[in-house]
Each structure stands twice: as C-alpha cells, then as structure tokens.
C-alpha atoms as a PDB file:
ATOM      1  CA  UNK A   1      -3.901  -1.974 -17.147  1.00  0.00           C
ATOM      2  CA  UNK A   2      -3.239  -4.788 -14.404  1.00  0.00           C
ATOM      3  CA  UNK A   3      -1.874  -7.199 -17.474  1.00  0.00           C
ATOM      4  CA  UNK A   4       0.940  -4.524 -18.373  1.00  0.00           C
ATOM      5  CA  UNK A   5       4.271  -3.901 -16.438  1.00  0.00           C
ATOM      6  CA  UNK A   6       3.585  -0.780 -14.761  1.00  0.00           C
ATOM      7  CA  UNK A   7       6.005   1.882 -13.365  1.00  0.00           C
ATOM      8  CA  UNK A   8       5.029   1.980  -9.809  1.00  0.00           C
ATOM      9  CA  UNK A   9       5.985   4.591  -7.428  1.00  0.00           C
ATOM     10  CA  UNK A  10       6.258   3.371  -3.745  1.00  0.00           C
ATOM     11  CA  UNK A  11       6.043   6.395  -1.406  1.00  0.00           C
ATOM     12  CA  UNK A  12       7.541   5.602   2.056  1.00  0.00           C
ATOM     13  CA  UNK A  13       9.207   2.253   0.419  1.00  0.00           C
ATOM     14  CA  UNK A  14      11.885   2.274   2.431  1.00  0.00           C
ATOM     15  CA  UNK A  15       9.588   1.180   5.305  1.00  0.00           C
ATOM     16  CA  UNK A  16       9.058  -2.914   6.098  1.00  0.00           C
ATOM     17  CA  UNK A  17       5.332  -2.707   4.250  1.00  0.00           C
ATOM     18  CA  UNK A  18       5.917  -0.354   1.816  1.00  0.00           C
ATOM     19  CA  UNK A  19       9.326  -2.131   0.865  1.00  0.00           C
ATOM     20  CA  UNK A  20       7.471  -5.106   1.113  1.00  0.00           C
ATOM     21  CA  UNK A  21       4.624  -4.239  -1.682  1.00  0.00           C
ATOM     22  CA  UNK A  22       8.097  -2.780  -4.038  1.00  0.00           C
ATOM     23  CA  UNK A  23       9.543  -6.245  -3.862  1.00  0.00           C
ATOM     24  CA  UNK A  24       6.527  -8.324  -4.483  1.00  0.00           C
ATOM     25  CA  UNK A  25       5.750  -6.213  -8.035  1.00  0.00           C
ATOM     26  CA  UNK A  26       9.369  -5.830  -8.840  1.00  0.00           C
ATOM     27  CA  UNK A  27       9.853  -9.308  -8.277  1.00  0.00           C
ATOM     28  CA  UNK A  28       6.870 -10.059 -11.193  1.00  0.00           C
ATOM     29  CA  UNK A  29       8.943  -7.652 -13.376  1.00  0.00           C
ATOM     30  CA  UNK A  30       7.279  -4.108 -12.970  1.00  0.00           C
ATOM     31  CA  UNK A  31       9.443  -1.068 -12.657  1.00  0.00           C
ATOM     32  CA  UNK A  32       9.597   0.149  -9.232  1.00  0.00           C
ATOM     33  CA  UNK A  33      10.544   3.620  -7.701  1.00  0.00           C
ATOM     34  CA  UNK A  34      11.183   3.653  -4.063  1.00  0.00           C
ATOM     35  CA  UNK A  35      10.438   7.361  -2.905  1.00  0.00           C
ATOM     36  CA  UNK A  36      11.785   8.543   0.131  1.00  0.00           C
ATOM     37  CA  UNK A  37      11.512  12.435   1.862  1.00  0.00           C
ATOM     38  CA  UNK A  38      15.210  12.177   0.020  1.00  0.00           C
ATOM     39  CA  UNK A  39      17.131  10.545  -2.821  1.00  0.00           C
ATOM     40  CA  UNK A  40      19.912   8.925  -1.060  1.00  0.00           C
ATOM     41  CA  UNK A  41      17.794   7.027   1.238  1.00  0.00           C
ATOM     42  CA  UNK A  42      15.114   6.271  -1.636  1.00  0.00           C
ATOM     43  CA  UNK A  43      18.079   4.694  -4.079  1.00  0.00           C
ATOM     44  CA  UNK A  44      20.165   3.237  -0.860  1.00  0.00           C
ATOM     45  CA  UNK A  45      16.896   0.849  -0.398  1.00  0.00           C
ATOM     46  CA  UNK A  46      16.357   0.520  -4.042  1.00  0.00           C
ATOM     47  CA  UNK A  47      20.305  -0.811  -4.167  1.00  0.00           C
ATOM     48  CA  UNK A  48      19.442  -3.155  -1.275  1.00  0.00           C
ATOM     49  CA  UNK A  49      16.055  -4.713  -3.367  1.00  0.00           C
ATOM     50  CA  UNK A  50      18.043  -5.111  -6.687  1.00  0.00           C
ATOM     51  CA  UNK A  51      20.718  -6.897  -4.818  1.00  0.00           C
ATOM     52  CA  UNK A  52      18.301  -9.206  -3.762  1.00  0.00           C
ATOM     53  CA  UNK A  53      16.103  -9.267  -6.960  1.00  0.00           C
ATOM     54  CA  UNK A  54      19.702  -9.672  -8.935  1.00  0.00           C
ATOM     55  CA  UNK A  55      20.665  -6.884 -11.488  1.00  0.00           C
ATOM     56  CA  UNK A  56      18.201  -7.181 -14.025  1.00  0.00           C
ATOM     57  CA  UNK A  57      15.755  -5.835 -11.592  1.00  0.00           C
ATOM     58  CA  UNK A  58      14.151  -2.833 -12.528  1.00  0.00           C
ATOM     59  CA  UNK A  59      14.556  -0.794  -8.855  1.00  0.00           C
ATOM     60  CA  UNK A  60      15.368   2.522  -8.471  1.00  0.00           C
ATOM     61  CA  UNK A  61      15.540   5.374  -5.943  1.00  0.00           C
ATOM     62  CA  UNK A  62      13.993   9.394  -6.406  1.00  0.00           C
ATOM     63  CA  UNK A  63      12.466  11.625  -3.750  1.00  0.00           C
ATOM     64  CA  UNK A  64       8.830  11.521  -3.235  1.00  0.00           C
ATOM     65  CA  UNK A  65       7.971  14.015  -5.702  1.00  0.00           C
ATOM     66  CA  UNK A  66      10.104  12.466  -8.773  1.00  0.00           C
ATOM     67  CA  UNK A  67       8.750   9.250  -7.827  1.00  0.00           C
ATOM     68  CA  UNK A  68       4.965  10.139  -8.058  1.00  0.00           C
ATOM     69  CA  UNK A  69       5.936  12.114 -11.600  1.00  0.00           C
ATOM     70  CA  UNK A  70       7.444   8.872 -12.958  1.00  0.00           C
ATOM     71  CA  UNK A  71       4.915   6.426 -12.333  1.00  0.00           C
ATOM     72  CA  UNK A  72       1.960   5.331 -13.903  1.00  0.00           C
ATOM     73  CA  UNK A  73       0.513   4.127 -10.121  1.00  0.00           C
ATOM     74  CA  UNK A  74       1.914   5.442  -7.154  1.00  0.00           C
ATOM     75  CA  UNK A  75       1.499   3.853  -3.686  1.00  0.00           C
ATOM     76  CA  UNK A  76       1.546   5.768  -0.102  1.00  0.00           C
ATOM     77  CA  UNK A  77       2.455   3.978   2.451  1.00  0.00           C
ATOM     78  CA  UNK A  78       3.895   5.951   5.337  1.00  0.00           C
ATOM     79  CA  UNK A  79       2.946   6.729   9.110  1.00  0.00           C
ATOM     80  CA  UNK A  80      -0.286   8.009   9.874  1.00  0.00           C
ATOM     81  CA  UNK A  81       1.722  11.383  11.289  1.00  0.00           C
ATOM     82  CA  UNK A  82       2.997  11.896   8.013  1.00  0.00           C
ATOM     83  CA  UNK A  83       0.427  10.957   5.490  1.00  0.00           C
ATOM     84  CA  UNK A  84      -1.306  14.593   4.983  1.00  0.00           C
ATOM     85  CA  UNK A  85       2.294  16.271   4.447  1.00  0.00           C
ATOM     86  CA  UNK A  86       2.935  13.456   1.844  1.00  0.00           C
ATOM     87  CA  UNK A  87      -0.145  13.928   0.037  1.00  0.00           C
ATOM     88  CA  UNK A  88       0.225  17.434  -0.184  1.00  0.00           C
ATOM     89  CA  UNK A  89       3.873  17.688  -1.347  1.00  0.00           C
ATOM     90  CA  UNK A  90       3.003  15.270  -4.261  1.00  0.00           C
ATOM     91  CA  UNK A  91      -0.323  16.388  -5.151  1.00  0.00           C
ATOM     92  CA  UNK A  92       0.531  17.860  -8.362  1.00  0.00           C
ATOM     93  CA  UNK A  93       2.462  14.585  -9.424  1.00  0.00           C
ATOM     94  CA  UNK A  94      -1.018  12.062  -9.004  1.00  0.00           C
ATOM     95  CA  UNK A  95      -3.046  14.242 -10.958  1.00  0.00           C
ATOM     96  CA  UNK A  96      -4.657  11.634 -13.279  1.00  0.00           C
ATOM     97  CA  UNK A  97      -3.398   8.693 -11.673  1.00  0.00           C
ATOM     98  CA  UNK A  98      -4.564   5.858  -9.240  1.00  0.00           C
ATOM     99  CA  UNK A  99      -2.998   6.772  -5.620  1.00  0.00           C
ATOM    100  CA  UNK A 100      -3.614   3.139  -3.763  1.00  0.00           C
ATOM    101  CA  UNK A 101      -3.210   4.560   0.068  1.00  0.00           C
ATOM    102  CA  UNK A 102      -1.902   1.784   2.923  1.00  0.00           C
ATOM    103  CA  UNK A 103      -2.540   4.483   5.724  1.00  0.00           C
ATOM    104  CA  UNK A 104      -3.173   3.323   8.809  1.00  0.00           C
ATOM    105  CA  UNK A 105      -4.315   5.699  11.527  1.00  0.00           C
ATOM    106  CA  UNK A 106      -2.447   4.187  14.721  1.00  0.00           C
ATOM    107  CA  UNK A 107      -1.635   6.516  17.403  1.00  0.00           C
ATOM    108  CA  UNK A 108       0.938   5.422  19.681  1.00  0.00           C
ATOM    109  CA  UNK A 109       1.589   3.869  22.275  1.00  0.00           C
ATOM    110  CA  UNK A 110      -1.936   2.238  22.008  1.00  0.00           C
ATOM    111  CA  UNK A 111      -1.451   0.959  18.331  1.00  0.00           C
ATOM    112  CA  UNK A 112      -3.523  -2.358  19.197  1.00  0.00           C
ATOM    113  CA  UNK A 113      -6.630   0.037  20.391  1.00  0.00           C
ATOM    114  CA  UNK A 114      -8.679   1.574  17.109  1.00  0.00           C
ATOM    115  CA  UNK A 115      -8.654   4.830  17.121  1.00  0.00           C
ATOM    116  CA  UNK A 116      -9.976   6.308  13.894  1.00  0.00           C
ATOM    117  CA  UNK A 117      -9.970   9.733  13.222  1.00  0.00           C
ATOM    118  CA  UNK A 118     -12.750  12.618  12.761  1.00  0.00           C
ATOM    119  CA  UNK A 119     -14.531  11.380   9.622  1.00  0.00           C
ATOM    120  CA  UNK A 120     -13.919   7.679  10.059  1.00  0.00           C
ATOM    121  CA  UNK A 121     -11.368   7.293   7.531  1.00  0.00           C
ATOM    122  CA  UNK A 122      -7.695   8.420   7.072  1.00  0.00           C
ATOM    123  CA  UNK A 123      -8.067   7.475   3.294  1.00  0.00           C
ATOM    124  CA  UNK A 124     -11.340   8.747   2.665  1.00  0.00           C
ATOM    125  CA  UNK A 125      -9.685  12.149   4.272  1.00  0.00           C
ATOM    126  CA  UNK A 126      -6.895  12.181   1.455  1.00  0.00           C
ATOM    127  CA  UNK A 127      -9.468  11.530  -1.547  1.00  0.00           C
ATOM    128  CA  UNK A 128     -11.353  15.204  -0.418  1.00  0.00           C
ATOM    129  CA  UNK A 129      -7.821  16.701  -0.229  1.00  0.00           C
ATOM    130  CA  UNK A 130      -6.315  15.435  -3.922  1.00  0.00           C
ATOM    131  CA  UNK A 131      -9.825  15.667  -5.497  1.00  0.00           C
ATOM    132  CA  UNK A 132     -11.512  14.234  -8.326  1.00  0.00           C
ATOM    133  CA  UNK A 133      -8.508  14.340 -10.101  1.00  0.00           C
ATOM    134  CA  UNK A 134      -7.421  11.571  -8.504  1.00  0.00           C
ATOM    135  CA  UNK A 135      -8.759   7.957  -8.228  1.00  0.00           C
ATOM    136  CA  UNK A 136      -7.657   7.061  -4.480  1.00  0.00           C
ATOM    137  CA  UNK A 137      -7.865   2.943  -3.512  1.00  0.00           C
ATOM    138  CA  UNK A 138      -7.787   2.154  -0.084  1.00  0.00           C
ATOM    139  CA  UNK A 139      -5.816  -1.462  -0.025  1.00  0.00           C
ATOM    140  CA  UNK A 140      -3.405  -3.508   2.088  1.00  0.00           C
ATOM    141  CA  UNK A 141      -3.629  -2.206   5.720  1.00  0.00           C
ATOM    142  CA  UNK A 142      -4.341  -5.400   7.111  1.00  0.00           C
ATOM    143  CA  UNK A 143      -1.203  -7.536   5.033  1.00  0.00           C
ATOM    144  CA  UNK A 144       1.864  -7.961   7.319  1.00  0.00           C
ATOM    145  CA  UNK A 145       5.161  -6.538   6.566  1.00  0.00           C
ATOM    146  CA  UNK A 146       6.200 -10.074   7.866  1.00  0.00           C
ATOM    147  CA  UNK A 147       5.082 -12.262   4.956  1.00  0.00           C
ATOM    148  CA  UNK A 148       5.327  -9.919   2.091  1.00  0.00           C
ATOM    149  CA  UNK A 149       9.327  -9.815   2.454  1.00  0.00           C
ATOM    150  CA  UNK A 150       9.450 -13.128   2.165  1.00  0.00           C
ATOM    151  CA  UNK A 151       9.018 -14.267  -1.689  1.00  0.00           C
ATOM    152  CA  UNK A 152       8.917 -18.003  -0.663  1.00  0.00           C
ATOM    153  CA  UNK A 153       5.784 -17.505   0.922  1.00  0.00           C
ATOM    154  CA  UNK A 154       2.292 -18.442  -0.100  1.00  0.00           C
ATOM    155  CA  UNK A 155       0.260 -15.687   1.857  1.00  0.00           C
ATOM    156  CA  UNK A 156      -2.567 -16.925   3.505  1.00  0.00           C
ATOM    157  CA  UNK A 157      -4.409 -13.149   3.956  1.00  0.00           C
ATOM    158  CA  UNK A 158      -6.711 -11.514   2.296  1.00  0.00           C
ATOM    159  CA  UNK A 159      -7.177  -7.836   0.928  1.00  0.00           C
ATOM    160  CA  UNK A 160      -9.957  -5.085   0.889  1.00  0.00           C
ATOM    161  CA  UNK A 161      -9.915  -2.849  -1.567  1.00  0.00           C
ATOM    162  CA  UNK A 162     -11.947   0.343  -1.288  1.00  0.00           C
ATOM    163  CA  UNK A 163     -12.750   3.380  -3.621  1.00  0.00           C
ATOM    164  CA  UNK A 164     -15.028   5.472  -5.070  1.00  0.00           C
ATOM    165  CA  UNK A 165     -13.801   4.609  -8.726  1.00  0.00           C
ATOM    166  CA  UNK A 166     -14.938   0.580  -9.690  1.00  0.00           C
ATOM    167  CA  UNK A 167     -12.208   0.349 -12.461  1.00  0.00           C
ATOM    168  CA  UNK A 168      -9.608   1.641 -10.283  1.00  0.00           C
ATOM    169  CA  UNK A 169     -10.152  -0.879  -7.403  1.00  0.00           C
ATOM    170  CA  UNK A 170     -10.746  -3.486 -10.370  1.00  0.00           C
ATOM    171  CA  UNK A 171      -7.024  -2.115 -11.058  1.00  0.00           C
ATOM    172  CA  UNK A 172      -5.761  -2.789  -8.027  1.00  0.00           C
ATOM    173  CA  UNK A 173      -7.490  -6.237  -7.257  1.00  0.00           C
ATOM    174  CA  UNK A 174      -5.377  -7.529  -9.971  1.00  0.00           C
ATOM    175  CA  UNK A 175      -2.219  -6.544  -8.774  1.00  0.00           C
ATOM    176  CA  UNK A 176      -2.784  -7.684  -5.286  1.00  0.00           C
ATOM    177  CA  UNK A 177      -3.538 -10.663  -7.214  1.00  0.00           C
ATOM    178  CA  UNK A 178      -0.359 -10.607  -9.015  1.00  0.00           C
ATOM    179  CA  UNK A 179       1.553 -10.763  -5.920  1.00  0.00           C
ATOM    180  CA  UNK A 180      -0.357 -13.852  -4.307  1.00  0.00           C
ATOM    181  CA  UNK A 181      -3.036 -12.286  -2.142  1.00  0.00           C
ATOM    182  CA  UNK A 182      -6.591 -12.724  -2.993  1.00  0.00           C
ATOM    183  CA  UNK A 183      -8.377  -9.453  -2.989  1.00  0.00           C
ATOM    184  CA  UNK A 184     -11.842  -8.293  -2.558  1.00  0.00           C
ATOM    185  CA  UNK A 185     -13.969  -5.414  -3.536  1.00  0.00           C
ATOM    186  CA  UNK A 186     -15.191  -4.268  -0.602  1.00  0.00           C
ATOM    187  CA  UNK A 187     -17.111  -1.278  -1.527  1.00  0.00           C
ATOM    188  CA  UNK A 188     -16.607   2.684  -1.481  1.00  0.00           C
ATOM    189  CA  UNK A 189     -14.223   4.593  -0.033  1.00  0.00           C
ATOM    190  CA  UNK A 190     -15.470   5.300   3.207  1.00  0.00           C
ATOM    191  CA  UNK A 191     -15.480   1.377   3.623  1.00  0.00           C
ATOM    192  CA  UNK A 192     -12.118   1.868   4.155  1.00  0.00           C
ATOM    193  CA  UNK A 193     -12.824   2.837   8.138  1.00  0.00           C
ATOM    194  CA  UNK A 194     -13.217  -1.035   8.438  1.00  0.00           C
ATOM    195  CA  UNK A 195     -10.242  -1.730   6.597  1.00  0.00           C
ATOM    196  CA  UNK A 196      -8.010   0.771   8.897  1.00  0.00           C
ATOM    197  CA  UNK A 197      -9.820  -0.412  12.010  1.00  0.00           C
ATOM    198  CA  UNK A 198      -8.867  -3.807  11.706  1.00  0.00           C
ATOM    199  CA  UNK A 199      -5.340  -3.025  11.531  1.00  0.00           C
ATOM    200  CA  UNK A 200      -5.374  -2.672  15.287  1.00  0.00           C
ATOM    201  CA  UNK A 201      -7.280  -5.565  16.227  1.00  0.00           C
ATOM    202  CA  UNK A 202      -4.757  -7.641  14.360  1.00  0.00           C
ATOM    203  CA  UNK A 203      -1.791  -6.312  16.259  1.00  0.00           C
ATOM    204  CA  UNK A 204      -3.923  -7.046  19.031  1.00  0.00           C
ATOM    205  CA  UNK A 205      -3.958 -10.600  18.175  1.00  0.00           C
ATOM    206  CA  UNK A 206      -0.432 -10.629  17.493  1.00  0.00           C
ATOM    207  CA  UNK A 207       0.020  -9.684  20.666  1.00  0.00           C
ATOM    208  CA  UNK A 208      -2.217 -11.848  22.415  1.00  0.00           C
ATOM    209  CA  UNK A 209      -1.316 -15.043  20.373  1.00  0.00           C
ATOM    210  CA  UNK A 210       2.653 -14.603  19.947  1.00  0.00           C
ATOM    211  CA  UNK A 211       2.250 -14.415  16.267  1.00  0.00           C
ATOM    212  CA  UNK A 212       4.166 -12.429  13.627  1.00  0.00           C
ATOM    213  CA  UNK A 213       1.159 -11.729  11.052  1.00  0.00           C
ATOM    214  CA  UNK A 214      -2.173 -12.249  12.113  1.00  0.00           C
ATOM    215  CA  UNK A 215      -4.327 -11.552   9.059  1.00  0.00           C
ATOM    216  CA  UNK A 216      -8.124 -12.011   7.473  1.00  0.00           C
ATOM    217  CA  UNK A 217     -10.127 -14.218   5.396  1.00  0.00           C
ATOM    218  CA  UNK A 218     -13.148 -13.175   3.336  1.00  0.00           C
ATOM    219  CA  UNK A 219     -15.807 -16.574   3.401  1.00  0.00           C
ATOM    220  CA  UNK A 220     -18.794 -17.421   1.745  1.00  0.00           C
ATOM    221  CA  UNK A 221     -17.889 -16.050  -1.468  1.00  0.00           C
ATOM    222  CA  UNK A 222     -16.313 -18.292  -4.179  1.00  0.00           C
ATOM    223  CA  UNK A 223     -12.579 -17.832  -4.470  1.00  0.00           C
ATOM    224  CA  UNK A 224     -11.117 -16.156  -7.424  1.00  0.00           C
END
C-alpha cells in the first residue's frame, strides 16, 4: 500500500499541521482531500496548496464526511475539543480504512503542561469509539507545523507510530517516510499516551529555548 499513490483524506487540513501533512504527500504526487466542517473552506485551502504545488497538483476540497468517503486513508488532525464530534460524524465513512489520528490533548491556556485525559490516551479513546472496524494509528503529534510547510526542508524529527494493527502502522511508517521523517514503531495503541504527552513538553522547550520546532530523536537503533 505505502508504494501506491493513495487518495488521502486530511480532516482538519485547513489547520498549520494538518495542512502541513496534505502538502508533504501531495507534493510526492498522492491525491489529497482537504476536509473541513464545510466545503468552501475545505476547497478555499485546497486552491491555496495547488497554487503552490502548481496545477497539476492533485488537491481538492469536500466536507469532512465526503472527504473520509473518498479516500483510501484518512487523517484527523483537529483540536483536542473537537476530535470526538469529528470521529463521530465520519464514523460510517472509515469503516475499513486506516484512520492515522494527530490528536493532541492540550487544554488551554496551559498547553506546555501534560495533561492527558481519563484513560491516558486521546487516540486510544477514538479506537474504542470507531471499533474494530477500523485500524486507528496514532502518528505525528510531536512534528511541527513549522518545518512541514516548508518543502525545502530536511526535517531533523522523528515519528512514533502507535496501533493495535502491525501492518497498519507498517502503513504509515512508510509514508512518514515518504515525506522525509524517519519513523518508528513504537508499540500499541495505548503507547500513544507518550506520544501525546510529549507534545507539551516540546512546546515547553519552545518556549524556554526561543525555538520554532523543538522535536525528538529515537537513538540506539540503526537508522532506516
């Protein structure tokens, strides 16, 4: 699956990370859909991407639910507050597919203090509500928004992946790899509580350290 150009649905891609992830695999020639709560905000951000892809780029636009029907992968990345509501209004849509979840659970104002919910894991929370019907990944909390917009960049982070399905995360490894970021399999699902925790302690560091994109690297393993 990671070899073929995919159709992959972007929920919440007209946000900096999610419209960050669009642009890296559109950019490598998959077909994109940006979802968005509506149409005309989903296609105006698909409009901006193709103008900076150039036309042949295969970006479009649909709201949320169209988008998860007309991909082969879809991807959720939207605020924690609105994650659950997401889920639920596209559940039917991910039947059978790979849902690859960038939920972070920040609460502001404190976003650089960890504060996981009940359970431990915001993703591992979404896999009991789709089911087994649905092979949920748990990948690129801790990537900044900051480098994956710019397609110059060599990005110097690494990626988790978690889930309960091997293949799937195999899945996603690839396409993480695909876009320049070396990614790991970190384990099952509820791994993912690491994953999402770190997410503050790196805007914690951003903070501390006046940097844009603080990020992680896996050592002691041989690189891919």
């Amino acid at each position: 699956m990671s070899n073929e150009r995919l159709t992959i649905a972007v929920l919440g891609g007209t946000g900096k990370e999610g419209g960050g992830l669009a642009l890296r695999w559109a950019h490598k020639g998959h077909r994109v859909v940006i979802g968005s709560r509506t149409a005309d905000r989903a296609e105006e951000a698909a409009a901006a991407m193709r103008e900076t892809l150039g036309a042949d780029a295969q970006v479009s636009g649909m709201a949320n639910p169209d988008a998860a029907a007309a991909a082969d992968l879809v991807v959720l990345s939207v605020p924690y507050a609105a994650q659950q509501a997401t889920v639920q209004d596209v559940a039917a849509q991910l039947q059978g597919k790979i849902l690859i979840d960038v939920t972070v659970p920040l609460v502001p104002p404190k976003v650089s203090r960890v504060q996981l919910p009940e359970g431990g894991s915001a993703v591992e929370a979404v896999q009991k509500l789709l089911g087994e019907g649905v092979k949920v990944v748990s990948a690129f909390q801790n990537i900044s928004a900051h480098h994956l917009a710019n397609l110059d960049e060599e990005m110097d982070c690494d990626v988790l992946v978690c889930s309960d399905d091997p293949a799937a995360a195999d899945t996603v490894v690839a396409l993480s790899q695909e876009i320049g970021l070396t990614a790991w399999n970190a384990g099952p699902l509820a791994n993912s509580a690491v994953a999402e925790a770190l997410t503050s302690v790196l805007i914690a560091l951003n903070r501390r350290y006046k940097v844009p994109g603080a990020g992680i690297r896996i050592t002691g393993v041989p690189r891919p």
